[in-house]
Protein backbone atom coordinates (compact mmCIF):
# COMPACT_ATOMS: atom_id res chain seq x y z
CA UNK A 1 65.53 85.96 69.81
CA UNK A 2 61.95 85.79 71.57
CA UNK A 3 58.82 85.75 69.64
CA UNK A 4 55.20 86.31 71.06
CA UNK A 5 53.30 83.33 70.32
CA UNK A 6 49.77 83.68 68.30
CA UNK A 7 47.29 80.77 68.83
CA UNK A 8 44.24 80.72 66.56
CA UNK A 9 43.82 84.73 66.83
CA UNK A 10 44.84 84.75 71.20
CA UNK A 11 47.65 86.59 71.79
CA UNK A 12 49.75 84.42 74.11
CA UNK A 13 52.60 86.30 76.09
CA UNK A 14 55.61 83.56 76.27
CA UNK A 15 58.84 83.34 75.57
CA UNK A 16 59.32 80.69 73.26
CA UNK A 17 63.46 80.35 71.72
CA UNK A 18 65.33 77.87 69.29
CA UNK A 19 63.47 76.70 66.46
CA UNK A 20 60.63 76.81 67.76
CA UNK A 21 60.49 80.68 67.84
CA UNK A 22 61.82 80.94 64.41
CA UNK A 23 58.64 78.75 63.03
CA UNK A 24 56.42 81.05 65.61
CA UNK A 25 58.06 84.10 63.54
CA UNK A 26 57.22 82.35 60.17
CA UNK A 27 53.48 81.72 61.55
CA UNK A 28 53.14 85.53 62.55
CA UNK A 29 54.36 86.61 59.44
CA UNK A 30 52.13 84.47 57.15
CA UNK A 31 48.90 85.51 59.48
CA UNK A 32 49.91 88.96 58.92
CA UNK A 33 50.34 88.65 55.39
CA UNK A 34 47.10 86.35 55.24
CA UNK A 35 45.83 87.95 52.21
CA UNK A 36 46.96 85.99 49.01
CA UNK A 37 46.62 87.91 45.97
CA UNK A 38 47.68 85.69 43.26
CA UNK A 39 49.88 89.15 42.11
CA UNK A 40 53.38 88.47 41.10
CA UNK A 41 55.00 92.64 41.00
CA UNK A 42 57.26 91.68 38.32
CA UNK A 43 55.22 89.37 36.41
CA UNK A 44 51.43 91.22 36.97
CA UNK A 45 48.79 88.67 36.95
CA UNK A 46 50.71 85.12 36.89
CA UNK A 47 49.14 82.83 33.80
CA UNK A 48 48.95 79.83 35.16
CA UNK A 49 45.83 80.93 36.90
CA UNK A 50 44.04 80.00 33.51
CA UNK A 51 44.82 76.45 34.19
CA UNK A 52 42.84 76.19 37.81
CA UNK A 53 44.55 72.76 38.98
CA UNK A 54 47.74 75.05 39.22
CA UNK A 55 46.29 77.03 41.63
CA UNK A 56 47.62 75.51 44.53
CA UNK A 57 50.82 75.37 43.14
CA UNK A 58 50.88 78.94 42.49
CA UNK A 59 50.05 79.88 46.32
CA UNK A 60 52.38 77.57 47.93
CA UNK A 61 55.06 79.30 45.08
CA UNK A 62 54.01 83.09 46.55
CA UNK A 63 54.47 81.58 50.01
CA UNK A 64 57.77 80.26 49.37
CA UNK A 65 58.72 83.38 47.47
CA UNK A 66 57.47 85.98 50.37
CA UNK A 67 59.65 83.46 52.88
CA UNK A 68 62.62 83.26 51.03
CA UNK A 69 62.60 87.04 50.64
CA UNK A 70 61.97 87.73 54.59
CA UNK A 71 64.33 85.40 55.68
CA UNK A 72 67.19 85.38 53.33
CA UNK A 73 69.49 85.25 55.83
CA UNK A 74 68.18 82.60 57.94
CA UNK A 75 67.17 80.34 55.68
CA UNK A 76 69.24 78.06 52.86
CA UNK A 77 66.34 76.86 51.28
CA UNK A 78 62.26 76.25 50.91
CA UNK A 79 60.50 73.03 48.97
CA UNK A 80 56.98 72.08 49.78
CA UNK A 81 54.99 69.22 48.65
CA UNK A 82 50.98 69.27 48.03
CA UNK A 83 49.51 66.52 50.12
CA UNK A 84 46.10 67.13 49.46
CA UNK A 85 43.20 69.73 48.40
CA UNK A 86 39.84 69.08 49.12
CA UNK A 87 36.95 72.26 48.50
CA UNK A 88 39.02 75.38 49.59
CA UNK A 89 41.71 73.77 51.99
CA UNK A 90 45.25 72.95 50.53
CA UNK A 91 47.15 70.77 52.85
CA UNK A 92 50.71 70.72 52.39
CA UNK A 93 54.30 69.92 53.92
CA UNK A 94 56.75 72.67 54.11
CA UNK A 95 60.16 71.63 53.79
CA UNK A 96 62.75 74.71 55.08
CA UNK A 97 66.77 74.16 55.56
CA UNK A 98 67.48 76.69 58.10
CA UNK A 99 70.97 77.85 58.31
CA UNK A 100 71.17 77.15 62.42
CA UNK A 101 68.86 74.93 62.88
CA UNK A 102 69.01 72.66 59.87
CA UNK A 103 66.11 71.28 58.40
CA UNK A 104 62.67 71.76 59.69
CA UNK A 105 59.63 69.57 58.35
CA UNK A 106 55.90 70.95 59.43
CA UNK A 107 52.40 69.88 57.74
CA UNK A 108 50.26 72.99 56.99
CA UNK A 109 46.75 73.82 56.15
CA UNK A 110 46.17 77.20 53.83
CA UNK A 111 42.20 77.86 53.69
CA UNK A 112 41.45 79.70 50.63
């Protein structure tokens, strides 16, 4: 599959394949869906808000969750780990076994 590859808001035309176009598909998708709502549709406003240190936690968890829902068929499974969180920026690893390509391993930065 080809993916058109988005570089800090430039739309660059390439062709990019492998696993590298399926983590260029997961980029586009989480810059379209850049608004994090802290809304769970089954659960309504998710309690652990109340208790702010769980904050990060609970947007890495709606990440995860809006992944594994896109890409149910490409991927086995999604862990993160918090690495750090300083002001509004959550630094974190993403951890995704992808059925193909087998595990993939990035660092990413959420501004929030």
């Amino acid at each position: 599959m080809k993916s058109i590859k988005i570089e800090d808001g430039n739309l660059e035309f390439m062709c990019v394949d492998g696993i590298e176009e399926f983590w260029q598909r997961i980029v586009n998708s989480l810059k379209i869906y850049n608004t994090e709502c802290f809304y769970n549709e089954n659960l309504g406003l998710d309690i652990r808000l109340i208790n702010e240190q769980k904050v990060s936690e609970y947007k890495l968890e709606h990440i995860v969750s809006k992944l594994q829902e896109w890409y149910k068929r490409e991927i086995e499974s999604i862990d993160y780990e918090i690495i750090s969180e300083e002001e509004r920026t959550l630094k974190a690893k993403i951890y995704i076994t992808h059925k193909k390509y087998s595990k993939l391993e990035r660092e990413v930065s959420i501004n929030g």
